[in-house]
Protein backbone atom coordinates (compact mmCIF):
# COMPACT_ATOMS: atom_id res chain seq x y z
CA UNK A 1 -18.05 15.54 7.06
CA UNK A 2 -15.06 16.50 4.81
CA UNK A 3 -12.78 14.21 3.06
CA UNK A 4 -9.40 15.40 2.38
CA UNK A 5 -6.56 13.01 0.28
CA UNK A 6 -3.52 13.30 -1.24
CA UNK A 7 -2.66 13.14 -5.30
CA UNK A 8 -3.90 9.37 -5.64
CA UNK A 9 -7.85 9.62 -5.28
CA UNK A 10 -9.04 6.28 -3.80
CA UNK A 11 -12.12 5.79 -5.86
CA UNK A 12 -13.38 2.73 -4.07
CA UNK A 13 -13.17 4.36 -0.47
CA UNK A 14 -14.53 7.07 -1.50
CA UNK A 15 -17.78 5.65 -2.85
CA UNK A 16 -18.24 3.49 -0.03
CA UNK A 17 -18.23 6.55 2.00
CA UNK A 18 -20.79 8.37 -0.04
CA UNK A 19 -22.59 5.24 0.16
CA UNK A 20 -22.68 4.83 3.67
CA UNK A 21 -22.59 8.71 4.77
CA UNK A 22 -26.47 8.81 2.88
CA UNK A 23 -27.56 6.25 5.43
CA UNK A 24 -26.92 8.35 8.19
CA UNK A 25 -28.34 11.74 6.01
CA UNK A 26 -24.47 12.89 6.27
CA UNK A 27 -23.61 15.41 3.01
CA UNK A 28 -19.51 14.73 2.33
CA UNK A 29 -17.22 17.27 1.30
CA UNK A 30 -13.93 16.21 -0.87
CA UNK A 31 -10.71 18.93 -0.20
CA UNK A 32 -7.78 19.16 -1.25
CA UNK A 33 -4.87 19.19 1.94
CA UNK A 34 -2.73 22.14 1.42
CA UNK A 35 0.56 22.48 3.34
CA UNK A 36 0.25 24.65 6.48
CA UNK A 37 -3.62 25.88 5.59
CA UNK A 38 -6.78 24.15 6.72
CA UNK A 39 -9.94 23.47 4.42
CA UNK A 40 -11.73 26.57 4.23
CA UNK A 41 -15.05 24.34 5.12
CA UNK A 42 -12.78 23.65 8.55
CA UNK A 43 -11.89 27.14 9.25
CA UNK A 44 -15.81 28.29 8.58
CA UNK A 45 -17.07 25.91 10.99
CA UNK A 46 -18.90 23.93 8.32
CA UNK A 47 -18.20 19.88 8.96
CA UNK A 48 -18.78 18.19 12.33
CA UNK A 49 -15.74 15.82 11.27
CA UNK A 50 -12.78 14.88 9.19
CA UNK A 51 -12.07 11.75 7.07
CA UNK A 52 -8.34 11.89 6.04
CA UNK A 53 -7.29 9.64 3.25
CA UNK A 54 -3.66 8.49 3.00
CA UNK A 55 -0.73 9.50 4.84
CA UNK A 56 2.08 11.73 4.65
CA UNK A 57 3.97 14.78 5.98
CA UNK A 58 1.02 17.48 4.85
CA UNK A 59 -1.93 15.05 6.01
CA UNK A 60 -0.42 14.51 9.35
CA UNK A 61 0.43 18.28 10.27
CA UNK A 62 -3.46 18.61 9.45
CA UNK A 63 -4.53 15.59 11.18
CA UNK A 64 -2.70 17.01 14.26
CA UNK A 65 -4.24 20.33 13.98
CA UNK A 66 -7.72 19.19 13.95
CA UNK A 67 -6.94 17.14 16.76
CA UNK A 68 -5.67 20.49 18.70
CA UNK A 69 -9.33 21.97 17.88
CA UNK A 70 -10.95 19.41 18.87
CA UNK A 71 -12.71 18.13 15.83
CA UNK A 72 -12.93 14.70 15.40
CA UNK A 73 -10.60 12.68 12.82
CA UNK A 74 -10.75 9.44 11.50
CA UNK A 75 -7.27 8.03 9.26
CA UNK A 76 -7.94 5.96 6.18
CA UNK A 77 -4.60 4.16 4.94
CA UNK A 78 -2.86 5.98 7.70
CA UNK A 79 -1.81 6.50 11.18
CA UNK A 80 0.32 8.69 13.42
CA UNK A 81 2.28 7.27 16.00
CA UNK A 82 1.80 8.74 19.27
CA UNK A 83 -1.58 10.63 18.42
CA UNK A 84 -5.08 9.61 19.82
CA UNK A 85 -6.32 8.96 16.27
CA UNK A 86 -8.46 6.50 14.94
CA UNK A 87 -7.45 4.78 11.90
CA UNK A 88 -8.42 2.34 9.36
CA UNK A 89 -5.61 0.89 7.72
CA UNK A 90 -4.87 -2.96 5.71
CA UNK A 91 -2.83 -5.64 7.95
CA UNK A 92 -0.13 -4.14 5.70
CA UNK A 93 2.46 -6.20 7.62
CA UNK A 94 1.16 -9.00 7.20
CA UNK A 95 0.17 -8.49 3.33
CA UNK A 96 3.93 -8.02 3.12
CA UNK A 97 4.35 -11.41 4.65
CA UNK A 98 2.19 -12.99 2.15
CA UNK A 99 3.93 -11.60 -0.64
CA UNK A 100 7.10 -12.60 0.70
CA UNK A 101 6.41 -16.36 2.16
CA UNK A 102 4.66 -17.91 -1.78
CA UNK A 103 8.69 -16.51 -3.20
CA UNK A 104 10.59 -18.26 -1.26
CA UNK A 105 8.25 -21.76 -1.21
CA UNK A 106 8.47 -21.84 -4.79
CA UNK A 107 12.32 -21.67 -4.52
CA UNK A 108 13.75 -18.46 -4.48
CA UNK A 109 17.03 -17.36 -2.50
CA UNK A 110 17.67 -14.50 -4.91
CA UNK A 111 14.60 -12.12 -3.45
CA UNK A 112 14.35 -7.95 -4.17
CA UNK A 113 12.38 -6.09 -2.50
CA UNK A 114 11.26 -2.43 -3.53
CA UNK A 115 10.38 0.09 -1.06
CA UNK A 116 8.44 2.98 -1.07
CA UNK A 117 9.24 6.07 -0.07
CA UNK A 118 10.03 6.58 4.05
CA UNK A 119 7.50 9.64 4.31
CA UNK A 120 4.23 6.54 3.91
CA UNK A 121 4.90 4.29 6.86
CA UNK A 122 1.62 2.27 5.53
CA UNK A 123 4.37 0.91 2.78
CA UNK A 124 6.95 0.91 5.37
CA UNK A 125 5.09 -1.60 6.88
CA UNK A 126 4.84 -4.18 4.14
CA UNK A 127 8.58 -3.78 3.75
CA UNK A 128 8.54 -4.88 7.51
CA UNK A 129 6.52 -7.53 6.70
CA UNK A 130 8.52 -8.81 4.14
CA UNK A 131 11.18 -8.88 6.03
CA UNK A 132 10.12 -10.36 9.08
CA UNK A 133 9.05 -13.48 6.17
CA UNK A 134 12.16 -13.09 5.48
CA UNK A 135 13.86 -13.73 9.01
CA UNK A 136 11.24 -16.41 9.59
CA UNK A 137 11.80 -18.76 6.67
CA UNK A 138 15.65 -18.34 6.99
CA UNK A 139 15.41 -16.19 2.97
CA UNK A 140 17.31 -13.51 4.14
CA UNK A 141 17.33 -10.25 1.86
CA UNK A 142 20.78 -9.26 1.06
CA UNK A 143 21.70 -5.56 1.12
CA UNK A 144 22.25 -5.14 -2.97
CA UNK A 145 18.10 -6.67 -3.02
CA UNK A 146 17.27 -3.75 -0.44
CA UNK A 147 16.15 -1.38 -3.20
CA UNK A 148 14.97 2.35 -1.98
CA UNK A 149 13.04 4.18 -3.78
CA UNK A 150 14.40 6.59 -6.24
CA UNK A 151 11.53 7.30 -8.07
CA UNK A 152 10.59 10.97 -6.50
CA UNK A 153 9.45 13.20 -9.40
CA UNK A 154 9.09 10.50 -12.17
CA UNK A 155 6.00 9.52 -13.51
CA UNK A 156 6.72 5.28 -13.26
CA UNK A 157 7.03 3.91 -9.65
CA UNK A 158 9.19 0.98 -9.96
CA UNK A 159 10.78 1.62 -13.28
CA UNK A 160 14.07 3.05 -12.26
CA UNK A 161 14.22 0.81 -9.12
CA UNK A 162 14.27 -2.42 -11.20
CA UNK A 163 16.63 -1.01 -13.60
CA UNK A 164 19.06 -0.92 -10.95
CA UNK A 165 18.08 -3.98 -10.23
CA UNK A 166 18.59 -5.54 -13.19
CA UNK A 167 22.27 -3.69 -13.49
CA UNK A 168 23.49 -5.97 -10.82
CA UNK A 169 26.22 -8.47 -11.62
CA UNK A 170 23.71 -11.28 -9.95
CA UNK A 171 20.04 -9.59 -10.60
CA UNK A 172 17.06 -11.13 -8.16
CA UNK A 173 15.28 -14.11 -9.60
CA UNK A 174 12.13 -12.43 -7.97
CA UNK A 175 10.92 -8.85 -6.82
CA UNK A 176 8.10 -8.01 -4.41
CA UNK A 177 7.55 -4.43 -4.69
CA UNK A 178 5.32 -2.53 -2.04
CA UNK A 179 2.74 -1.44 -4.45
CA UNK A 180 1.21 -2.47 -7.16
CA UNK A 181 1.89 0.93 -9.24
CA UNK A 182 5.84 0.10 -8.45
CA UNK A 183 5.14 -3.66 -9.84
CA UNK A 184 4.04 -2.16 -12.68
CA UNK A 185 6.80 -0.45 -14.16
CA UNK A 186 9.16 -2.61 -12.98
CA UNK A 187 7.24 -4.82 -15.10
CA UNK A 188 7.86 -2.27 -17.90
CA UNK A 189 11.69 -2.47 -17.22
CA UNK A 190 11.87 -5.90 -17.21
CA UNK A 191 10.10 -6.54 -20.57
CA UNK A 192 12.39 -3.57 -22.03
CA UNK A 193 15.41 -5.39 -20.48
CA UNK A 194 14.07 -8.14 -22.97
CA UNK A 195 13.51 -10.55 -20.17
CA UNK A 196 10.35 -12.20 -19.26
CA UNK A 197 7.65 -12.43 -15.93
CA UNK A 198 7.89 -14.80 -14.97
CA UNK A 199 10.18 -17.27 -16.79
CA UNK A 200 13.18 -15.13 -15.73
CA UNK A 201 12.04 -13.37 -12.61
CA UNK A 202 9.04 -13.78 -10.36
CA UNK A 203 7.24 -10.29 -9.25
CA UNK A 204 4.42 -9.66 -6.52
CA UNK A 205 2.48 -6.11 -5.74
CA UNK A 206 0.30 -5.24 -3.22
CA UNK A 207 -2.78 -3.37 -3.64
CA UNK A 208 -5.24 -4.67 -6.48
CA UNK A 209 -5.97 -2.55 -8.07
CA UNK A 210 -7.75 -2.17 -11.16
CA UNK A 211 -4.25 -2.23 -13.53
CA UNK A 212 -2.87 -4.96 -11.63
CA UNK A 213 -5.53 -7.53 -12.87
CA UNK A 214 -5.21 -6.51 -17.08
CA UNK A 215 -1.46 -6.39 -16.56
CA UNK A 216 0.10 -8.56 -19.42
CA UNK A 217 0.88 -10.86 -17.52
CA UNK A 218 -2.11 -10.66 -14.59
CA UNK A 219 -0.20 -9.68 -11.87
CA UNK A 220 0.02 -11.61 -8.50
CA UNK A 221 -0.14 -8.99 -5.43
CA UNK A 222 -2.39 -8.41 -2.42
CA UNK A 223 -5.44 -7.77 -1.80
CA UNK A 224 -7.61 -5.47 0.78
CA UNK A 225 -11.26 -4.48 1.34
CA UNK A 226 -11.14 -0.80 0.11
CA UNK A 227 -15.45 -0.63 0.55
CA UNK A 228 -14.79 -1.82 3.99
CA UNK A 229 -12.36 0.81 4.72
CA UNK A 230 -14.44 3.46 3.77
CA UNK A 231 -17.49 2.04 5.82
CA UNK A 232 -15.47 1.72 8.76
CA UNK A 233 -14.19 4.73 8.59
CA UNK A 234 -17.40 6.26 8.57
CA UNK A 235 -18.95 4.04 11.10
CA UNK A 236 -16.08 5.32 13.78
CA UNK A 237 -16.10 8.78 12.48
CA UNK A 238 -20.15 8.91 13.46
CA UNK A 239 -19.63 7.40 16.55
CA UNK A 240 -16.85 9.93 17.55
CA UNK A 241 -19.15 12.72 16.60
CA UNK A 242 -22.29 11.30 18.69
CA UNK A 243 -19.48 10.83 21.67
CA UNK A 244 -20.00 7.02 21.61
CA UNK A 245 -16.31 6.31 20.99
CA UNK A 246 -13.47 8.40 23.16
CA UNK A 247 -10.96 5.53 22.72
CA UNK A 248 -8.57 5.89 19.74
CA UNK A 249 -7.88 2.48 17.70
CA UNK A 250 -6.02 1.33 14.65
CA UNK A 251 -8.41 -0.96 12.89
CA UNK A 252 -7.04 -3.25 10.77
CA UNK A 253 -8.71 -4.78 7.51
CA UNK A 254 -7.46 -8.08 6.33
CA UNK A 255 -5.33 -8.76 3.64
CA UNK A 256 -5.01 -11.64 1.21
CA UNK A 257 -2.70 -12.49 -1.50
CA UNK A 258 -4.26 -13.16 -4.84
CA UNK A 259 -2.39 -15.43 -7.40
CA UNK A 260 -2.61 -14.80 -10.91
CA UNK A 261 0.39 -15.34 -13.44
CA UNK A 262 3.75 -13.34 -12.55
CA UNK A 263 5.13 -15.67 -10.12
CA UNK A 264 6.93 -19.35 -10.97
CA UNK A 265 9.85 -21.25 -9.76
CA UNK A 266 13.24 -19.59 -10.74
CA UNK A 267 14.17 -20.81 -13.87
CA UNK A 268 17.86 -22.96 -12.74
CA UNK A 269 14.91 -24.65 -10.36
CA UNK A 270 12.60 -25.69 -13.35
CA UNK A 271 15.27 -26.77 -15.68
CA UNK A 272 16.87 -28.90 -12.84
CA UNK A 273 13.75 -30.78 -12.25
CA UNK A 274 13.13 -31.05 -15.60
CA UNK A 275 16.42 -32.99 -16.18
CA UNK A 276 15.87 -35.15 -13.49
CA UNK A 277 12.87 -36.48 -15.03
């Protein structure tokens, strides 16, 4: 079996398939994906199977490749529309709905979203989640909240987005961003702004990971079972290989929001209530 991911290593998958690839005697190798060029332990014939971790351009022209050699694949954090792959993924759509729904019951009408780049449609699909929260609880998100990514090249997610956010004439009173590494530095721009989370604006992630919880302040975002990912994955890659499974399916892991300290009700909210005590 061969693992192959992009620039972010998921540590947690990966041990859990380590973990679970010695229960079935299974030895793992990790590769790099190089544009245009399969793993040299592909082209010499030496796995039985492929775990791909995370999506994008590169990934995908490999993932279709093995799939015209006929070796079987299994997606982690991925799919590919239209191929017969099967993929382990986090109900990202509706993680994006959790993050989306606790804003707008605590009082927000002001709500920013940022995306993530186009190229991962696993964020694209907390976006859509967000906004079909959004459309649901009649919070629309205006156009000027509807912030792209822009951060191709720079070493802080998020940072640049929420400085344009903050450069509106009416900034957002809260942000959910589509991962927690883009939460993070727009935590760093809001602080440098001189503004505080979450007294002046509200902000949600998605991911968990290990930053997210020693944030100053703990940040809220969403959660998903990265050990279970990598045991599924493994599970269906195994029974692909024996020939027990011949039907490609998207499984999807649940997600849960997790509350810790960077969301409140927007401040013109909390000082209302407070004078109508």
């Amino acid at each position: 079996s061969l693992t192959a991911f992009p620039e972010t290593v998921y540590g947690a998958i990966i041990q859990a398939l380590e973990i679970r690839a010695r229960r079935y005697d299974i030895g793992i190798l990790l590769a790099s994906v190089e544009e245009g060029r399969l793993p040299q332990s592909v082209r010499e014939n030496q796995v039985e199977g492929v775990i791909i971790l995370g999506g994008c351009p590169t990934n995908d022209a490999l993932a279709a490749d093995l799939v015209a050699y006929g070796i079987p694949v299994v997606l982690v954090d991925a799919y590919i529309v239209g191929l017969p792959i099967t993929a382990i993924v986090p109900d990202n759509e509706w993680g994006g709905y959790c993050a989306y729904e606790p804003l707008v019951k605590l009082g927000h009408t002001r709500i920013a979203i940022i995306e993530g780049p186009p190229k991962y449609r696993t964020l694209v699909d907390r976006y859509w989640g967000a906004l079909r929260a959004a459309e649901e609880l009649g919070v629309l998100v205006r156009p000027k909240y509807r912030q792209p990514s822009i951060s191709s090249g720079f070493p802080r997610k998020g940072y640049r987005e929420m400085k344009q956010l903050l450069a509106l004439p009416e900034p957002p009173t809260a942000v959910f961003a589509v991962s927690d590494r883009a939460a993070l530095g727009a935590l760093e721009a809001i602080k440098e702004a001189g503004m505080s989370v979450p007294d002046d604006i509200s902000l949600i992630g998605f991911d968990d990971d290990i930053h997210a919880e020693h944030a100053a302040p703990p940040l809220t975002t969403v959660h998903f079972g990265r050990e279970q990912m990598g045991n599924l994955a493994l599970e269906s890659l195994v029974a692909t290989i024996d020939g027990k499974r011949d039907l490609a399916t998207r499984i999807c892991v649940p997600t849960e929001l997790v509350v810790r300290s960077t969301t409140a009700a927007p401040r013109a909210l909390r000082e209302e209530n407070g004078a109508h005590r």
